[in-house]
Protein backbone atom coordinates (compact mmCIF):
# COMPACT_ATOMS: atom_id res chain seq x y z
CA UNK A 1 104.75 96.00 89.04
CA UNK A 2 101.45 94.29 89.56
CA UNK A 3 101.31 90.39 88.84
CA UNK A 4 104.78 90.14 90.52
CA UNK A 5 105.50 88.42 93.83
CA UNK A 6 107.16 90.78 96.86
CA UNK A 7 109.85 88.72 98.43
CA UNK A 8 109.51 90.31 102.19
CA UNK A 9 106.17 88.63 102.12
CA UNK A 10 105.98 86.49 99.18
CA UNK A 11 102.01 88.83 98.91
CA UNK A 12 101.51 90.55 95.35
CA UNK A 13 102.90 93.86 95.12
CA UNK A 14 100.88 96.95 95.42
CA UNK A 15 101.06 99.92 93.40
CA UNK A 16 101.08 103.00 94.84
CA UNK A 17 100.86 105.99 92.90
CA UNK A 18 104.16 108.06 93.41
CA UNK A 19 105.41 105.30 95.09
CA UNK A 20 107.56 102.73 94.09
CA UNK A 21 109.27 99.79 96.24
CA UNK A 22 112.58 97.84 94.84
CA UNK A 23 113.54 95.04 97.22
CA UNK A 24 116.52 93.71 95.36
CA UNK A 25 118.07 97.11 95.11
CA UNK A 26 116.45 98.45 98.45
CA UNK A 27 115.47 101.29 97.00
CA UNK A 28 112.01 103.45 97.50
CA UNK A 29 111.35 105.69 94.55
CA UNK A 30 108.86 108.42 95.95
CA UNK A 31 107.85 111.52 94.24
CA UNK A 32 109.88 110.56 91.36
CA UNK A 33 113.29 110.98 93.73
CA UNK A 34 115.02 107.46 94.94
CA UNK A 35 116.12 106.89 97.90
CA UNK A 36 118.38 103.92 98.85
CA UNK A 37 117.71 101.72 102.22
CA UNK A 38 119.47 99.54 104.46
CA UNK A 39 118.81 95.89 104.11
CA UNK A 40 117.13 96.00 107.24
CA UNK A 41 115.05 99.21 106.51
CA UNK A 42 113.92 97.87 103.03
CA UNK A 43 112.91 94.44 105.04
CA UNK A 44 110.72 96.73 107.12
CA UNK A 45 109.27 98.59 104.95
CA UNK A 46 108.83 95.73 102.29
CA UNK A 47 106.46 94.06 105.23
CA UNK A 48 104.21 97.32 105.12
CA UNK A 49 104.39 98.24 101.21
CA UNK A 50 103.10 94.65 100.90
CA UNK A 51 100.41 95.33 103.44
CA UNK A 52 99.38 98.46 102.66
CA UNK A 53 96.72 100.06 104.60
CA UNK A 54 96.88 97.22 106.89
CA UNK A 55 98.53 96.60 110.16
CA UNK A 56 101.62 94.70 110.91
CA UNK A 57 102.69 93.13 113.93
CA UNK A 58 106.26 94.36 115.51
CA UNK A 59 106.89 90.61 115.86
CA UNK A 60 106.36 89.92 112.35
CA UNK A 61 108.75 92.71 111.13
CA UNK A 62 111.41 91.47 113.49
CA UNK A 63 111.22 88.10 111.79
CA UNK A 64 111.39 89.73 108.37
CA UNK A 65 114.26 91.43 108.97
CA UNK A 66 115.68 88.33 111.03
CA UNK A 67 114.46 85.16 110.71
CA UNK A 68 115.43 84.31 114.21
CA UNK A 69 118.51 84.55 113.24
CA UNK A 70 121.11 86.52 114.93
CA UNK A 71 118.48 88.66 116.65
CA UNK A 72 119.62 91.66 118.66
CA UNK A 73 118.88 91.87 122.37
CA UNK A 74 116.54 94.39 121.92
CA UNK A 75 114.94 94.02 118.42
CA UNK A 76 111.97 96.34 119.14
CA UNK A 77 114.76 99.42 119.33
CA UNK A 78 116.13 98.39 116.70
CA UNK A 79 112.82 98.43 114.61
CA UNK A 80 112.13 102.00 116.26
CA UNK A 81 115.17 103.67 115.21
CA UNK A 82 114.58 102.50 111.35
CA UNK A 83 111.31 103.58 111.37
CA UNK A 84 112.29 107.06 112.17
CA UNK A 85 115.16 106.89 108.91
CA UNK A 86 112.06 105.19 106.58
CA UNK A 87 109.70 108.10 107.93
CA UNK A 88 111.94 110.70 107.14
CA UNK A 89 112.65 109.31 103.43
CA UNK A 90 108.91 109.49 103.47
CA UNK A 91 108.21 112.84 104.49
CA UNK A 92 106.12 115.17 102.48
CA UNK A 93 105.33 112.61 100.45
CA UNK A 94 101.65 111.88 102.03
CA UNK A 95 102.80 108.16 102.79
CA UNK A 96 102.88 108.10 106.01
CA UNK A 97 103.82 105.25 108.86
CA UNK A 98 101.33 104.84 112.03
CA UNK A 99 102.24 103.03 115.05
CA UNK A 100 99.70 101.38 117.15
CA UNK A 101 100.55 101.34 120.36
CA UNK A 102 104.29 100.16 119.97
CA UNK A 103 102.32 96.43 118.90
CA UNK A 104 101.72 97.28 115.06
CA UNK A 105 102.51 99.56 112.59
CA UNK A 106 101.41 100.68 108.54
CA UNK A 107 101.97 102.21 105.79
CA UNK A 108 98.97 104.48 104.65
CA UNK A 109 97.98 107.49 102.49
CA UNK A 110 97.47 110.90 104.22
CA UNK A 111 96.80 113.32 101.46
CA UNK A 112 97.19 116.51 104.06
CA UNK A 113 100.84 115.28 104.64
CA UNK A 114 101.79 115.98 101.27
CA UNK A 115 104.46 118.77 101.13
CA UNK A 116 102.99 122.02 100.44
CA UNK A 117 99.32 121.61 101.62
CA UNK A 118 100.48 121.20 105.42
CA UNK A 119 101.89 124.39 105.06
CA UNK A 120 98.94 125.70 103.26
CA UNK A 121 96.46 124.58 106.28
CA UNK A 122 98.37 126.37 108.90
């Protein structure tokens, strides 16, 4: 995976252990399971694989997913409602997605929101 080019942001691709993105086939592979996406959700979450640990700006996921093109009248929703489907593909996985204030969002590590030890801490 490394040395290859992502083409939501045209950045080098991370690699994430346990984690593994597919753009062409929208796809997330995580904790060896995959999970297909939407063309829209895999735009999204292509912005924030490629940025990992980093923030990205609403506006700039809107115009990966649309390019200014045909643009819903409410993109911001839009991008709200798939990030609840990509979190819950996520879940227990201890990738998790933080939003900033409705302005920014990413894609980070939280090693007590892997499934089993948040169950173990309460």
């Amino acid at each position: 995976m490394n040395g290859h080019c992502c083409p939501t942001c045209g950045g080098g691709l991370a690699h994430l252990p346990g984690l593994i993105f597919d753009a062409q086939r929208h796809l997330i592979i995580v904790g060896g399971a995959a999970k297909r996406l939407t063309r829209t959700e895999g735009s999204i979450f292509g912005a924030l694989y490629c940025r990992f640990g980093h923030t990205v700006e609403v506006d700039h996921l809107i115009n990966a997913v649309y390019g200014g093109i045909d643009e819903p009248r409410k993109p911001y929703k839009v991008i709200q409602v798939m990030f609840v489907k990509i979190r819950r593909l996520l879940a227990g996985s201890g990738y998790v997605i933080t939003n900033w204030y409705g302005e920014s969002y990413a894609l980070t590590y939280d090693p007590d929101a892997v499934l089993g030890r948040a169950r173990e801490a309460a």
